[in-house]
PDB file of N, CA and C in Angstrom:
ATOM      1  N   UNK A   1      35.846  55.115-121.315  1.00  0.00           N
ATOM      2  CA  UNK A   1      35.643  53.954-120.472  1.00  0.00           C
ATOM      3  C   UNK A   1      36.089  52.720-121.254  1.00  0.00           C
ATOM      4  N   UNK A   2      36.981  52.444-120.864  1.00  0.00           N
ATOM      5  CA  UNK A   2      37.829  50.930-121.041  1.00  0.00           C
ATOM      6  C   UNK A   2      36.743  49.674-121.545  1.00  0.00           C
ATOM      7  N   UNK A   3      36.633  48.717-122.199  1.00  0.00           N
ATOM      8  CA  UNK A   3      35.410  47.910-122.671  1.00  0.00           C
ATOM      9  C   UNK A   3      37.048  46.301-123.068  1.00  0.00           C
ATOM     10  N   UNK A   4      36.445  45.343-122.447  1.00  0.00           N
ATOM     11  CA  UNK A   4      36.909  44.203-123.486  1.00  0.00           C
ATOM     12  C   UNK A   4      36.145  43.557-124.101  1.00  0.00           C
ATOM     13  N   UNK A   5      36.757  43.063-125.323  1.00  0.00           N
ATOM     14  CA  UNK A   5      35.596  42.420-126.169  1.00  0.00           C
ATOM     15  C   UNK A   5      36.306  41.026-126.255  1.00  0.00           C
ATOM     16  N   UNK A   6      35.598  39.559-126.173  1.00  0.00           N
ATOM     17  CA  UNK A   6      36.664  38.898-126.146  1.00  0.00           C
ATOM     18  C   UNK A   6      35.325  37.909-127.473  1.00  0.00           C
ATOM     19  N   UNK A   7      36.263  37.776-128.431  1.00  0.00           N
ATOM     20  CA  UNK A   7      35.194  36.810-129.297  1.00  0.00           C
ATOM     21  C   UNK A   7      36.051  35.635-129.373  1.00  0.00           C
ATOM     22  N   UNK A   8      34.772  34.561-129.628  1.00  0.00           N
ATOM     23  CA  UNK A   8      34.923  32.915-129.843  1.00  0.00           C
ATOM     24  C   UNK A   8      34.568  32.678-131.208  1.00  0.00           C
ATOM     25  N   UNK A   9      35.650  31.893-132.272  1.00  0.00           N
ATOM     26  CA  UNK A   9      34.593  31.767-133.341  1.00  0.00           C
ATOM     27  C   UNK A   9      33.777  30.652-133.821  1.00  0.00           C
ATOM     28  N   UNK A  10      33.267  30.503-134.639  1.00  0.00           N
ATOM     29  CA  UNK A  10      32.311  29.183-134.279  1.00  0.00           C
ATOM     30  C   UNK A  10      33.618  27.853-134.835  1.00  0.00           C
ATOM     31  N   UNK A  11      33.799  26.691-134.489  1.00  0.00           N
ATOM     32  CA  UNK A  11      34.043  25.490-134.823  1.00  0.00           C
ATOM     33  C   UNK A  11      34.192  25.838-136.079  1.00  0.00           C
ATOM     34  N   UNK A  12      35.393  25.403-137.030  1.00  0.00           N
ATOM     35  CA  UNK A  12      35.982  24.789-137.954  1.00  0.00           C
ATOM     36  C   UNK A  12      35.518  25.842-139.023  1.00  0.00           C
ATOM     37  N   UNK A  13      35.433  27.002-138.704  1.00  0.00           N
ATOM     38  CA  UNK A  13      35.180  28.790-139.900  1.00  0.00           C
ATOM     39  C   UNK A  13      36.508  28.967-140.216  1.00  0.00           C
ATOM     40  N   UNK A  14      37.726  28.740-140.496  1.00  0.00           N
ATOM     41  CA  UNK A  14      39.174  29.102-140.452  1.00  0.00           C
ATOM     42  C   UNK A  14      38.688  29.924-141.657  1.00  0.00           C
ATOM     43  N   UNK A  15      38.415  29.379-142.939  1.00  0.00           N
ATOM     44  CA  UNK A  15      38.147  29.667-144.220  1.00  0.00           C
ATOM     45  C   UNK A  15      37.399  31.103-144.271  1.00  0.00           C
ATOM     46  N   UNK A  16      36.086  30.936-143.599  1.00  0.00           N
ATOM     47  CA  UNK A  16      35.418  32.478-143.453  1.00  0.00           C
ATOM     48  C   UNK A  16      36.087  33.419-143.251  1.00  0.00           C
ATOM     49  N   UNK A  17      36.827  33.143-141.776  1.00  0.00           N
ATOM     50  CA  UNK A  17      37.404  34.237-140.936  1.00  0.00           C
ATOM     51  C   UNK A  17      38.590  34.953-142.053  1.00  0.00           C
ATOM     52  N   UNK A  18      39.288  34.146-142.807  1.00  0.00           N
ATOM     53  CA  UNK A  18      40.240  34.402-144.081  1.00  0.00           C
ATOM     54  C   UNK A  18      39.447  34.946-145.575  1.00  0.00           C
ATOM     55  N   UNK A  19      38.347  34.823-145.436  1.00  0.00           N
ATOM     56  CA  UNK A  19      37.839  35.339-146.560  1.00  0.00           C
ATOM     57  C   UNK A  19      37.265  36.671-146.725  1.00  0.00           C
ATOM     58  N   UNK A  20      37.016  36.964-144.787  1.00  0.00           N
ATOM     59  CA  UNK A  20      36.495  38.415-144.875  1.00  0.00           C
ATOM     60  C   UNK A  20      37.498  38.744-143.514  1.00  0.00           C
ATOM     61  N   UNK A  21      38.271  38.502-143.999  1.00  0.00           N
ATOM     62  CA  UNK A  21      39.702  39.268-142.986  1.00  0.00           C
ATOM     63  C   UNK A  21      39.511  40.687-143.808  1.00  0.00           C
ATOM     64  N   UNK A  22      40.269  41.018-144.799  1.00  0.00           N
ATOM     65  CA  UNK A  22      39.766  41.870-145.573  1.00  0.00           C
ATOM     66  C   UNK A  22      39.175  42.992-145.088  1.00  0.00           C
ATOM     67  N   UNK A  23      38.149  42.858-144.984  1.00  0.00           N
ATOM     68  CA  UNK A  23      36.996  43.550-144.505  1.00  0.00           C
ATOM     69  C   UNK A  23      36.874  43.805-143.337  1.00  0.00           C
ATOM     70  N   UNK A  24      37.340  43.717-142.533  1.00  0.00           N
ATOM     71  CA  UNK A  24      37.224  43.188-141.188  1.00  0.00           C
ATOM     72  C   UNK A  24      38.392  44.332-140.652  1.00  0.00           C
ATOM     73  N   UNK A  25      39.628  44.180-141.178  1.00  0.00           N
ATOM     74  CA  UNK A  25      40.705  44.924-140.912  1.00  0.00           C
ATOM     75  C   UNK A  25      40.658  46.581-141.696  1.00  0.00           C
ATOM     76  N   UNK A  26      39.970  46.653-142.744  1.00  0.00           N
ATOM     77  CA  UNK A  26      39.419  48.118-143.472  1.00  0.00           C
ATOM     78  C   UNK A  26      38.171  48.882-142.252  1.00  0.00           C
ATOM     79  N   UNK A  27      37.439  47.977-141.678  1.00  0.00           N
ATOM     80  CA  UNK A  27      36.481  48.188-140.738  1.00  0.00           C
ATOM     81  C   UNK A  27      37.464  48.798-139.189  1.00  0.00           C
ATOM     82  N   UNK A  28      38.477  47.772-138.893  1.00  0.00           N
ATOM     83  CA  UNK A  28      39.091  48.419-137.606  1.00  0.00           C
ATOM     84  C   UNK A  28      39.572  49.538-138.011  1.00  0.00           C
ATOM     85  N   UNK A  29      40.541  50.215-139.336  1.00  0.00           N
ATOM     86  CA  UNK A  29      40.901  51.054-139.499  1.00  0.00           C
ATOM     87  C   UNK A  29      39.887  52.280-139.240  1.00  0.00           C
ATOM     88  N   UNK A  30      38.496  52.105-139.679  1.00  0.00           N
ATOM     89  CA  UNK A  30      38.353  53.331-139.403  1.00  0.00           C
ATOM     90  C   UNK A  30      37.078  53.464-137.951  1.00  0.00           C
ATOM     91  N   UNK A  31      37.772  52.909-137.521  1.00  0.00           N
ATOM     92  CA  UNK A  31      37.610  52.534-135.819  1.00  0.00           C
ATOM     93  C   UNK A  31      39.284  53.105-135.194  1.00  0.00           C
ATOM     94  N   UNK A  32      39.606  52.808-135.450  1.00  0.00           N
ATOM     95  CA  UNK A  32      41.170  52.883-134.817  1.00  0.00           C
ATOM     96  C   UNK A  32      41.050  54.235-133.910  1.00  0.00           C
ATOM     97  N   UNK A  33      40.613  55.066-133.481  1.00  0.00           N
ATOM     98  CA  UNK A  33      40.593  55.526-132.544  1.00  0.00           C
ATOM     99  C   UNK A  33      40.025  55.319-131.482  1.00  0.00           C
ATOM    100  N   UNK A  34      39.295  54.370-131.608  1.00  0.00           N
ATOM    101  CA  UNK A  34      38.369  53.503-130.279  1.00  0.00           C
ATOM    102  C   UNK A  34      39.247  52.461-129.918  1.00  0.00           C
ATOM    103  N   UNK A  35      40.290  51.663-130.143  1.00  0.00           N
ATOM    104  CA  UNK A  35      41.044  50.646-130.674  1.00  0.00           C
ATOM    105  C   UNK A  35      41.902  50.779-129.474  1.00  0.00           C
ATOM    106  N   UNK A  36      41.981  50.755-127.942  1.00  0.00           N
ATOM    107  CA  UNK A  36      43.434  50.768-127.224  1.00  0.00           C
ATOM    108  C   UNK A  36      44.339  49.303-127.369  1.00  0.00           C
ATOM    109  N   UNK A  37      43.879  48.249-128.434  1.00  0.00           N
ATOM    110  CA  UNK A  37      44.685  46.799-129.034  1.00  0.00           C
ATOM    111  C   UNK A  37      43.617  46.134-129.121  1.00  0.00           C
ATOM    112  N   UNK A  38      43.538  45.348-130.326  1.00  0.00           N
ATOM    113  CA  UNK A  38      43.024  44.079-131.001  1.00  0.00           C
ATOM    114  C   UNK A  38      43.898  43.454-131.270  1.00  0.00           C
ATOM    115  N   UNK A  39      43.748  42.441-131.583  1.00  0.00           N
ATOM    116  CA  UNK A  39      44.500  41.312-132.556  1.00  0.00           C
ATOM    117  C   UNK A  39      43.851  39.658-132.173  1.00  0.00           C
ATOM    118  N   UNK A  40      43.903  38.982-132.871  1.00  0.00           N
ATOM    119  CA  UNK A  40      43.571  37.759-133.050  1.00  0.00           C
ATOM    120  C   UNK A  40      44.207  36.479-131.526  1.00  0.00           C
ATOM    121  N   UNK A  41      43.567  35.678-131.523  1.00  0.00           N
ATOM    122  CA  UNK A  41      43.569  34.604-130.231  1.00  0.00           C
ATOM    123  C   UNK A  41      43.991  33.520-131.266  1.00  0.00           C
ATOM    124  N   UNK A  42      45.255  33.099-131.033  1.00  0.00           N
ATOM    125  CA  UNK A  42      45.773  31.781-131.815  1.00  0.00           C
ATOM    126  C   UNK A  42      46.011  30.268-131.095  1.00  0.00           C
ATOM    127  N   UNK A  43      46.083  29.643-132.261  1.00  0.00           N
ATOM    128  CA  UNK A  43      46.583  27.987-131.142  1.00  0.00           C
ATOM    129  C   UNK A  43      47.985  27.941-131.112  1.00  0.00           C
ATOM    130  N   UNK A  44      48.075  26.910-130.424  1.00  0.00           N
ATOM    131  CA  UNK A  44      49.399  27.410-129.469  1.00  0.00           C
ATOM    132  C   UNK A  44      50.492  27.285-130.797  1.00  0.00           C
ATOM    133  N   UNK A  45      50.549  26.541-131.963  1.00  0.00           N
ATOM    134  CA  UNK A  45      51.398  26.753-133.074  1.00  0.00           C
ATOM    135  C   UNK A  45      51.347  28.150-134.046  1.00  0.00           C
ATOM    136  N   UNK A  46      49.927  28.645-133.388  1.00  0.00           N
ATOM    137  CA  UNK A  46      50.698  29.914-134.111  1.00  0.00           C
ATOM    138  C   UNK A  46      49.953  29.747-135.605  1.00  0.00           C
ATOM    139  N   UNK A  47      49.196  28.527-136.167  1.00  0.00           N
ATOM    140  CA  UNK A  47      48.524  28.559-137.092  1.00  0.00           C
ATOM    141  C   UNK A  47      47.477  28.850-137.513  1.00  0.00           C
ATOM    142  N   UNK A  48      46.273  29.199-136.544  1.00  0.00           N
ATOM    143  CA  UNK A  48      45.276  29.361-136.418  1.00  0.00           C
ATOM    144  C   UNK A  48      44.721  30.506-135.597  1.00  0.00           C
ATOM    145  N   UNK A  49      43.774  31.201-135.935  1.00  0.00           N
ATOM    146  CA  UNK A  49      43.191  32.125-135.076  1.00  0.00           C
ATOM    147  C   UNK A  49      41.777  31.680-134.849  1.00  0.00           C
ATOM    148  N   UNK A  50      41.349  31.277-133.428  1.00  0.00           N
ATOM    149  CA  UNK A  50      39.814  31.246-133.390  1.00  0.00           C
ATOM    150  C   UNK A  50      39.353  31.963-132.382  1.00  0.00           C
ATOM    151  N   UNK A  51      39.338  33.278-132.514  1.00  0.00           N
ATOM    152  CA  UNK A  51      38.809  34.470-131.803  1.00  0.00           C
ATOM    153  C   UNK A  51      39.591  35.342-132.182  1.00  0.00           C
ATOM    154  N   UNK A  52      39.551  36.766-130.884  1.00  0.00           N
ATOM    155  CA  UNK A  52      39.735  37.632-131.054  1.00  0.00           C
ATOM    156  C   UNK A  52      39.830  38.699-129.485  1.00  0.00           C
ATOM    157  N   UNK A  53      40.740  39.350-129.354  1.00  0.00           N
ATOM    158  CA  UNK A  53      40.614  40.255-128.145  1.00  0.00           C
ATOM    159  C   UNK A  53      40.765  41.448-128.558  1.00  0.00           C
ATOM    160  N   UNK A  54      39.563  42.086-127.972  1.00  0.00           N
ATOM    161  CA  UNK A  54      39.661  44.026-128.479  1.00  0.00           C
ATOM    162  C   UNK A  54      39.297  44.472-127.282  1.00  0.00           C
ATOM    163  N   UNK A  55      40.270  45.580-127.189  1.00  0.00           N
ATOM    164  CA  UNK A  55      40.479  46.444-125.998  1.00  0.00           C
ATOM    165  C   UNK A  55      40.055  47.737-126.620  1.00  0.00           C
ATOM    166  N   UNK A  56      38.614  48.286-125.711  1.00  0.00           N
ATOM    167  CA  UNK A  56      38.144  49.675-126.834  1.00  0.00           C
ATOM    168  C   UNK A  56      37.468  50.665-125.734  1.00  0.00           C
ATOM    169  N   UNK A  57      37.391  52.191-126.075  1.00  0.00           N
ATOM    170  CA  UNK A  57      37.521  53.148-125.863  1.00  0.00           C
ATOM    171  C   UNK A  57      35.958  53.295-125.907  1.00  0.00           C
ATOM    172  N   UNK A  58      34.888  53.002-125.061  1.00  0.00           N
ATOM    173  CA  UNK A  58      34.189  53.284-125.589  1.00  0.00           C
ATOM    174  C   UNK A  58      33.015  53.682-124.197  1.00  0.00           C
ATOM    175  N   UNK A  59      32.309  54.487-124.278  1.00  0.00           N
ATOM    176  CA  UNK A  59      31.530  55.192-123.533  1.00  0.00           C
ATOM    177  C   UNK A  59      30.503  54.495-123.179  1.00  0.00           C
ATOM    178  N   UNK A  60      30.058  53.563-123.751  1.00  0.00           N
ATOM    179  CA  UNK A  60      28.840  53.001-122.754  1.00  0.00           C
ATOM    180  C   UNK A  60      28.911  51.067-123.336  1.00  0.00           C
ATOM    181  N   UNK A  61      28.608  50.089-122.529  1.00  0.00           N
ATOM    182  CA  UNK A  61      28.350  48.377-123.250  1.00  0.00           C
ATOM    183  C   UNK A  61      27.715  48.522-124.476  1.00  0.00           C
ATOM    184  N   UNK A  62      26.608  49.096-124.544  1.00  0.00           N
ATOM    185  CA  UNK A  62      25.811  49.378-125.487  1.00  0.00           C
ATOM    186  C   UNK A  62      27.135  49.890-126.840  1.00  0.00           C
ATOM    187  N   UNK A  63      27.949  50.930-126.761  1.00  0.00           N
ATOM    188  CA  UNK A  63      28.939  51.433-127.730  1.00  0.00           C
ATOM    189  C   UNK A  63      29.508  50.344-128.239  1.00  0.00           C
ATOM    190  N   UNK A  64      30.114  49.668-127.264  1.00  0.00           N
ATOM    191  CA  UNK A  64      30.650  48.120-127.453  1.00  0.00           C
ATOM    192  C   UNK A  64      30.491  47.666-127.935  1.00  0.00           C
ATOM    193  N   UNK A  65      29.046  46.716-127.720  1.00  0.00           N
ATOM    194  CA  UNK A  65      28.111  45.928-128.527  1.00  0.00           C
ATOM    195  C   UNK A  65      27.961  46.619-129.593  1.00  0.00           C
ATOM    196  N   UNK A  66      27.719  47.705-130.247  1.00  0.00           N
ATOM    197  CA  UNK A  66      27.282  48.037-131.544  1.00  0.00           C
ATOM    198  C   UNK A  66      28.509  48.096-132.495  1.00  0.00           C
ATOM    199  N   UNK A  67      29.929  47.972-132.153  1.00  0.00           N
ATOM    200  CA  UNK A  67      31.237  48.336-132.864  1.00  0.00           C
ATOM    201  C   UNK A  67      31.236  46.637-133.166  1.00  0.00           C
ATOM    202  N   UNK A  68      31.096  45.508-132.500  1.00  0.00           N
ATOM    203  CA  UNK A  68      31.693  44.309-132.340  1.00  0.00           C
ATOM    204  C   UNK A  68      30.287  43.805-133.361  1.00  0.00           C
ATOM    205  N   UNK A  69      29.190  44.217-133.045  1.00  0.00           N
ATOM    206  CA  UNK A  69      27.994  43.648-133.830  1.00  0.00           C
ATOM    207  C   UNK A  69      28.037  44.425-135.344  1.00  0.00           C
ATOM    208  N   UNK A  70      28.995  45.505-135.642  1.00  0.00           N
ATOM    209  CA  UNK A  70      28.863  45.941-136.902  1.00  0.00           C
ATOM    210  C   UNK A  70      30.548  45.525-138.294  1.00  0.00           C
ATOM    211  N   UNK A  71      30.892  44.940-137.167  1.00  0.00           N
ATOM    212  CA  UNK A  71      32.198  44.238-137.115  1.00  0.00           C
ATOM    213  C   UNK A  71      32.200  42.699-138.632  1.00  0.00           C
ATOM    214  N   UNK A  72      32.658  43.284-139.573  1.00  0.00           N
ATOM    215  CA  UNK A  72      32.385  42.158-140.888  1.00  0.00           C
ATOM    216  C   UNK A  72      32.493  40.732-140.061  1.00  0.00           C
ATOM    217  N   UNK A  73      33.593  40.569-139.369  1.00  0.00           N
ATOM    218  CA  UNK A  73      33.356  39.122-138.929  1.00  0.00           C
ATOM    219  C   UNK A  73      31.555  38.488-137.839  1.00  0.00           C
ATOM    220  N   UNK A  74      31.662  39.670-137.289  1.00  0.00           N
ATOM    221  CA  UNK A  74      30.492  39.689-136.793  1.00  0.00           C
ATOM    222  C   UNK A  74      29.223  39.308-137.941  1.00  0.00           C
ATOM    223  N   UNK A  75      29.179  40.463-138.386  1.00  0.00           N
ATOM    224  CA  UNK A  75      28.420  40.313-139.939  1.00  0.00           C
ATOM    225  C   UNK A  75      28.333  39.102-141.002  1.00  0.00           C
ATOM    226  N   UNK A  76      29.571  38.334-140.673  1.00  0.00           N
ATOM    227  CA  UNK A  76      29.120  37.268-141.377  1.00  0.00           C
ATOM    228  C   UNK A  76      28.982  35.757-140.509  1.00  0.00           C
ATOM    229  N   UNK A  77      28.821  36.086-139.676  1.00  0.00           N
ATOM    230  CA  UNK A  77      28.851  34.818-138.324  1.00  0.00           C
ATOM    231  C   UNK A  77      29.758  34.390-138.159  1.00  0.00           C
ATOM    232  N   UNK A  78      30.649  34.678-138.050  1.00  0.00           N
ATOM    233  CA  UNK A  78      31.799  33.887-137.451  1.00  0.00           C
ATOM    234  C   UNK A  78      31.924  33.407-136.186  1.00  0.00           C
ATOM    235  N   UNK A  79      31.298  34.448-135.500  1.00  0.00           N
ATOM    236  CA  UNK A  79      30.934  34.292-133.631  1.00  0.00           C
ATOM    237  C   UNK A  79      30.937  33.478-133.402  1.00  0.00           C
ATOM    238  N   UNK A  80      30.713  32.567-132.458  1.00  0.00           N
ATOM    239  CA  UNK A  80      30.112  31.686-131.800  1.00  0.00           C
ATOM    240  C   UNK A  80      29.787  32.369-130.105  1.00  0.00           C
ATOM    241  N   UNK A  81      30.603  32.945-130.020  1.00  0.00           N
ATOM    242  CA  UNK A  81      29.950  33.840-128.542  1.00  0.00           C
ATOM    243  C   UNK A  81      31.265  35.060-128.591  1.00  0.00           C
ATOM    244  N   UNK A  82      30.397  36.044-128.015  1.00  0.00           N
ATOM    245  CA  UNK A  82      31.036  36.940-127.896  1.00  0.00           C
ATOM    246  C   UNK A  82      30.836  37.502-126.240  1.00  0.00           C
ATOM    247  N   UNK A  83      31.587  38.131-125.490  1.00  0.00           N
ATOM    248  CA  UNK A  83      32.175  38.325-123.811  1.00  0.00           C
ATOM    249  C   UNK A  83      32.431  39.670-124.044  1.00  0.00           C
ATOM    250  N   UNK A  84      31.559  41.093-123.731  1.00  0.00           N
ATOM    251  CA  UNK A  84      31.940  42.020-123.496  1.00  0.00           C
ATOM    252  C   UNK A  84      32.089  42.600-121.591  1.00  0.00           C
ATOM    253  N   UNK A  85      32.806  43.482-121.045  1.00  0.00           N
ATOM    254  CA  UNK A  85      32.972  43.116-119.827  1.00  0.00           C
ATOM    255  C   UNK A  85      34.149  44.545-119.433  1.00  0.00           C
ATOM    256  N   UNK A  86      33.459  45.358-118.707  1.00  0.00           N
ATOM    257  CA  UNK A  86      34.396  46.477-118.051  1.00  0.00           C
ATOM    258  C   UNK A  86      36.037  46.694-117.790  1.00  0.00           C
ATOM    259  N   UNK A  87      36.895  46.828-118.796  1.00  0.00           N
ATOM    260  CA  UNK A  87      37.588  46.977-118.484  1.00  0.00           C
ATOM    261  C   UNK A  87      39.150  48.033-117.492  1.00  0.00           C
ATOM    262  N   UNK A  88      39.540  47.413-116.475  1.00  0.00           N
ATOM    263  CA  UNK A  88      40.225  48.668-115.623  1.00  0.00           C
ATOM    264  C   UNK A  88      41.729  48.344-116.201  1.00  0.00           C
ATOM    265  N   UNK A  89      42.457  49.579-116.798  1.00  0.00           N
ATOM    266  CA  UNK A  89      43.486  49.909-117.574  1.00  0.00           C
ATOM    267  C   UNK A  89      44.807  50.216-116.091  1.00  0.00           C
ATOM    268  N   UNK A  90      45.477  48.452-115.424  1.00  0.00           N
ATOM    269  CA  UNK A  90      46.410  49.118-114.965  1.00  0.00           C
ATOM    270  C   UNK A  90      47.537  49.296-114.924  1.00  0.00           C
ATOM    271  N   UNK A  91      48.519  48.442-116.320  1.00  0.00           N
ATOM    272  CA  UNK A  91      49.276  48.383-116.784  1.00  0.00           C
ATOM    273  C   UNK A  91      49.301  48.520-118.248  1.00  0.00           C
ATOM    274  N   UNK A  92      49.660  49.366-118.740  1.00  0.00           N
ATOM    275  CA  UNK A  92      50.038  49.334-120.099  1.00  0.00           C
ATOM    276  C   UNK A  92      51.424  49.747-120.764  1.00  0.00           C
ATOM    277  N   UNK A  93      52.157  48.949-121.539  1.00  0.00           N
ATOM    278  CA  UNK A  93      53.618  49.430-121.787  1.00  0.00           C
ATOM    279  C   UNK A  93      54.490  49.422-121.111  1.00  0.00           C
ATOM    280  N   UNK A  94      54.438  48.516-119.718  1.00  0.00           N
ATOM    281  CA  UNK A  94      54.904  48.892-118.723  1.00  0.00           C
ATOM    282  C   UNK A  94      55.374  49.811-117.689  1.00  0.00           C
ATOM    283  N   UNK A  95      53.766  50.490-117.675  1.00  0.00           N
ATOM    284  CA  UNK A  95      53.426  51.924-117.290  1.00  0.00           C
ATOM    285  C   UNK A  95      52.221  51.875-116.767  1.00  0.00           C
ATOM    286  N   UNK A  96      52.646  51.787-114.859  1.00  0.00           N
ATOM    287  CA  UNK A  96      51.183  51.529-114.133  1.00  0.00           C
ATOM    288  C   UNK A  96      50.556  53.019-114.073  1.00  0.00           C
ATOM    289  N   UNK A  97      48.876  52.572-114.949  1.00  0.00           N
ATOM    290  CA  UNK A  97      48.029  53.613-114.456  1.00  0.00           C
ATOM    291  C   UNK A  97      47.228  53.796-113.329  1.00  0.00           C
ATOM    292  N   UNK A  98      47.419  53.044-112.340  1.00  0.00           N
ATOM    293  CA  UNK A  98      46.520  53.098-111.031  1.00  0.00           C
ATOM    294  C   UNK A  98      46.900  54.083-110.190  1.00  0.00           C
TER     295      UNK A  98
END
């Protein structure tokens, strides 16, 4: 069951989010089979990331919530809100699944 995770991070963390990137990306790896795309929410130059969108494989909100809440950025507050929310898979690769 399809899950989006959409995180916000708090106001002016650039520094955090770079200090436990690290960690954060060793953590998706061994997730990566729950993983149908992550990657970072940037400003429009392309310099900054303040969030995050993860598209995940996961069997119940509850699964969700516990991958995103065990999540180093999570772990060290970076949040400022986090949006989990049912996702229906109907394009991918340019390959409708409906």
């Amino acid at each position: 069951m399809p899950y989006m995770i959409e995180t916000f991070d708090k106001p002016g963390q650039h520094a955090l989010r770079l200090e436990v990137r690290d960690d954060h990306l060793a953590y998706l790896e061994t997730h990566k089979e729950r993983l149908l795309a992550c990657g970072a929410k940037l400003s429009d130059d392309g310099a900054h990331a303040d969030g995050g969108l993860y598209l995940v494989d996961c069997e119940t909100r509850e699964q969700a919530q516990a991958l995103i809440d065990d999540d180093p950025f999570s772990q060290a507050g970076l949040f400022e809100r986090v949006v989990i929310c049912r996702w229906r898979k109907a394009y991918l690769n340019g390959i409708c699944h409906l």
